[in-house]
N, C-alpha and C. Protein backbone atom coordinates (compact mmCIF):
# COMPACT_ATOMS: atom_id res chain seq x y z
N UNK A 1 11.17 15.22 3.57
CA UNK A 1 10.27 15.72 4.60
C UNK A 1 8.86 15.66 4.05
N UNK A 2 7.92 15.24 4.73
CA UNK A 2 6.26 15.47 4.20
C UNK A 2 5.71 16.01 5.74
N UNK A 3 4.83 15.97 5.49
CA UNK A 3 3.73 17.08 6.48
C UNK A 3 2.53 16.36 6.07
N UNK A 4 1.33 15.33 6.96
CA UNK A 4 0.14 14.87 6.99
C UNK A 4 -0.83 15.95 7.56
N UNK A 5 -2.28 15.82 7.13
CA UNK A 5 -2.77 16.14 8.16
C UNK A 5 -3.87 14.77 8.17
N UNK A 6 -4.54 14.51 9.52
CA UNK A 6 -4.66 13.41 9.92
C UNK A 6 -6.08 13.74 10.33
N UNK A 7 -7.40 13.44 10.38
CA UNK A 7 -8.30 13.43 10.90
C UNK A 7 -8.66 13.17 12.38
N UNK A 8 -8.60 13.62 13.41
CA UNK A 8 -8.89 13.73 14.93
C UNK A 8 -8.71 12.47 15.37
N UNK A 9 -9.92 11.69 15.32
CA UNK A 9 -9.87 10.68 15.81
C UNK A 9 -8.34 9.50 15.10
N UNK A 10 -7.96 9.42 14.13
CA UNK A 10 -6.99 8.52 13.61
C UNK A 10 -5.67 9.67 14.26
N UNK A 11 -5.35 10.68 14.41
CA UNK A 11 -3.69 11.44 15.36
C UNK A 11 -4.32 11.19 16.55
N UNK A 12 -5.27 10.39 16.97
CA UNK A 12 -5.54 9.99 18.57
C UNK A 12 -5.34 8.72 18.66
N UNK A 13 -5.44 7.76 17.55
CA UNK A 13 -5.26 6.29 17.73
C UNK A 13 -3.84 6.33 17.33
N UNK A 14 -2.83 7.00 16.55
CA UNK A 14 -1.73 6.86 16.41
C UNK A 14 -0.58 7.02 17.55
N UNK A 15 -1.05 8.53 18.40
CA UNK A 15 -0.69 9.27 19.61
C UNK A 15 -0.72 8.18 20.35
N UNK A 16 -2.03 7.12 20.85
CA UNK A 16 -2.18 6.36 21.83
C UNK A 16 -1.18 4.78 21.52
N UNK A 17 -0.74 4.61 20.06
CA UNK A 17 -0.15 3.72 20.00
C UNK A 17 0.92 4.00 20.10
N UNK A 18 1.86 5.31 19.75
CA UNK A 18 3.04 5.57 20.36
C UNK A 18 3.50 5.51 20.99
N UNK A 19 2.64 6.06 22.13
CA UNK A 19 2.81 6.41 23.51
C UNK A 19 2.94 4.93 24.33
N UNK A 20 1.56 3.99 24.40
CA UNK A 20 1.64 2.39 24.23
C UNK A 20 3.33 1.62 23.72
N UNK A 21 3.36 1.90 22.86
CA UNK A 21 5.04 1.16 22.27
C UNK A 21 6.26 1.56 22.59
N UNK A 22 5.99 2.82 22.79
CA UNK A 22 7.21 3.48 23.15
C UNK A 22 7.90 4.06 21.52
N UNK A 23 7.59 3.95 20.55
CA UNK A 23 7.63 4.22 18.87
C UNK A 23 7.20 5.83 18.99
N UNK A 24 7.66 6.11 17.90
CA UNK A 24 7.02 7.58 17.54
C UNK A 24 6.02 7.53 16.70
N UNK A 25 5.18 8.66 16.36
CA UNK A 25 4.20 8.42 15.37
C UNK A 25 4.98 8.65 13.88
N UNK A 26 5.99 9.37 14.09
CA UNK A 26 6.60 8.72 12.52
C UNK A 26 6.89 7.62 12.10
N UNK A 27 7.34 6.73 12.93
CA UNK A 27 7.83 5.49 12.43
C UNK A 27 6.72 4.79 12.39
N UNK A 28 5.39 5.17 12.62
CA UNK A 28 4.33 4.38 12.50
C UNK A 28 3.67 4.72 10.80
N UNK A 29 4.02 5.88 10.62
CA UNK A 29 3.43 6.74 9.72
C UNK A 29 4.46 5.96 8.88
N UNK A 30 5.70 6.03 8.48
CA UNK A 30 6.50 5.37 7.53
C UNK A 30 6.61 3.95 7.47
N UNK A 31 6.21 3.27 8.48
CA UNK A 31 5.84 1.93 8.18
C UNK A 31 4.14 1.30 7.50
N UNK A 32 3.27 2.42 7.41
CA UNK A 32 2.31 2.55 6.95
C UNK A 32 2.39 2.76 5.69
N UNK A 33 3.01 3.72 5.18
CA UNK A 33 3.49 4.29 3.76
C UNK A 33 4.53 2.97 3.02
N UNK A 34 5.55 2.53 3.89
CA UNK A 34 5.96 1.51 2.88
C UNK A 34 5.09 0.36 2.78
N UNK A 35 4.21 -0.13 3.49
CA UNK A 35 3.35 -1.30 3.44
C UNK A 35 2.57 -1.44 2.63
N UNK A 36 2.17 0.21 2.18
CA UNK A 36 1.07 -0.08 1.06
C UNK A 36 1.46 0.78 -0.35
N UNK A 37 2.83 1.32 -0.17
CA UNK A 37 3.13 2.30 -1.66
C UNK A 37 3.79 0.88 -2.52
N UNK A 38 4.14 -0.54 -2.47
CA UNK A 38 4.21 -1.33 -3.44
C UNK A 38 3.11 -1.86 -3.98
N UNK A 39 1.91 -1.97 -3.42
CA UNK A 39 0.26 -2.40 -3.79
C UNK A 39 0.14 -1.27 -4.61
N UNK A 40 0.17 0.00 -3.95
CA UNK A 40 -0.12 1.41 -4.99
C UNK A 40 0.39 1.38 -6.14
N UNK A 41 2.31 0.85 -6.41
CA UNK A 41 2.89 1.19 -7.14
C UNK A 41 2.00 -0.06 -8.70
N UNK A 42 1.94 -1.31 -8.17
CA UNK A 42 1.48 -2.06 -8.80
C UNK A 42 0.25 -1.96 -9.24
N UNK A 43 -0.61 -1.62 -8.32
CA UNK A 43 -1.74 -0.97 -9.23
C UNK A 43 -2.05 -0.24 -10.35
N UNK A 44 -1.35 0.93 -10.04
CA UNK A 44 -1.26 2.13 -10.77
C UNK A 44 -0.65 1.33 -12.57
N UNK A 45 0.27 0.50 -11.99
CA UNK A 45 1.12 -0.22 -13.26
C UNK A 45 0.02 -1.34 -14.07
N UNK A 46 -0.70 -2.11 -12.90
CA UNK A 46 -1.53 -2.63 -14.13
C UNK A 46 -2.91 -1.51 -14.83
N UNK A 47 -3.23 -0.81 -13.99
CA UNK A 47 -4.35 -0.15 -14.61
C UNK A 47 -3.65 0.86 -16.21
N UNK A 48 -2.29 1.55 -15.64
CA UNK A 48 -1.57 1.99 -17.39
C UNK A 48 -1.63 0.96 -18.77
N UNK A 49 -1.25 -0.48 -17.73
CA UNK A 49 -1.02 -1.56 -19.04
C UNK A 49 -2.46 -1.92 -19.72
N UNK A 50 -3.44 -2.06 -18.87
CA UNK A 50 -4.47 -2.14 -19.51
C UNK A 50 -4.97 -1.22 -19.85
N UNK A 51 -4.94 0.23 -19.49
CA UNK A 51 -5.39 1.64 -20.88
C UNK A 51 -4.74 1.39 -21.95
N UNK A 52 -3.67 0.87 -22.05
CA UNK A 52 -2.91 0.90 -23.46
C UNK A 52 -3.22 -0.09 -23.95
N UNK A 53 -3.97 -0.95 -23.98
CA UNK A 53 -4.43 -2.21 -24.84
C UNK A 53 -3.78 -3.43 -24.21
N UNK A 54 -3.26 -3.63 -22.66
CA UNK A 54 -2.60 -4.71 -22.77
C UNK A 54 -3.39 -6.20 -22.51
N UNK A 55 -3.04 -7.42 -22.27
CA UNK A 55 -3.68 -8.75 -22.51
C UNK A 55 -4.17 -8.99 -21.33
N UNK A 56 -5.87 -9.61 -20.87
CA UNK A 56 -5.97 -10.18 -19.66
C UNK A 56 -5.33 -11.45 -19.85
N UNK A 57 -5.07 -11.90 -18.55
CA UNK A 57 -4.91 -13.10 -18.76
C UNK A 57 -5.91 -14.17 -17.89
N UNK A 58 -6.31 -15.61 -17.76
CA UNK A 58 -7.27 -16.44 -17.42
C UNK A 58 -6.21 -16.92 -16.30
N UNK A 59 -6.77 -17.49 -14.93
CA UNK A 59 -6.58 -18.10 -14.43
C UNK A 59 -5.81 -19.24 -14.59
N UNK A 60 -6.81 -20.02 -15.17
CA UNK A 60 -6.12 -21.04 -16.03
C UNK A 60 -4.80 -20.71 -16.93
N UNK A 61 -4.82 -19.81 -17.73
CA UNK A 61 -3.71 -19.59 -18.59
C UNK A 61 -2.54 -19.33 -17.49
N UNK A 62 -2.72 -19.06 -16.67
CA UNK A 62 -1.66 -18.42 -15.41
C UNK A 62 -0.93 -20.06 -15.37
N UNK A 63 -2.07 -20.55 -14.20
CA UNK A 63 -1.19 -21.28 -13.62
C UNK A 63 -0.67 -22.13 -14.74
N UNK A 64 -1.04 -22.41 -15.87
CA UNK A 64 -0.53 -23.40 -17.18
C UNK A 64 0.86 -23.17 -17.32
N UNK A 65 0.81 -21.58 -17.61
CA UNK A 65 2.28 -20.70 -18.07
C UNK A 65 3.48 -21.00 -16.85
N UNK A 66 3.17 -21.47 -15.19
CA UNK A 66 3.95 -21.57 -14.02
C UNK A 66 3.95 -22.81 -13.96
N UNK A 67 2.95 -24.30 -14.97
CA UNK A 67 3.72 -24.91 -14.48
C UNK A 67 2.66 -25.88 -13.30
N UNK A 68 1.50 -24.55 -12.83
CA UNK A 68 1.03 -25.51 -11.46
C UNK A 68 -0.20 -26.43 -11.42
């Protein structure tokens, strides 16, 4: 269970797209949350690897290492 609170105008554009789709505003709300908690999760993961000393890598070195 979670509990938002939502700023006026954005529980009025959500309300109006519900209502529009025939969807609830949860399933809008949880398709929002999974769309962007794997970007979050990955973020969060490179910014740890690089506090701890980890390697940039070059462009170039990328695509070399794949190959393209």
């Amino acid at each position: 269970m979670l509990a938002i609170r939502l700023d006026p105008e954005i529980e009025n554009r959500l309300t109006l797209l519900a209502q529009r789709t025939g969807r609830t505003k949860t399933f809008y709300a949880r398709e929002a949350i999974l769309e962007h908690l794997e970007d979050l999760e990955d973020i969060y993961m490179a910014k740890k690897v690089l506090a701890e000393g980890g390697r940039y890598y070059s462009l170039k070195e990328i695509k070399s290492e794949l190959g393209l």
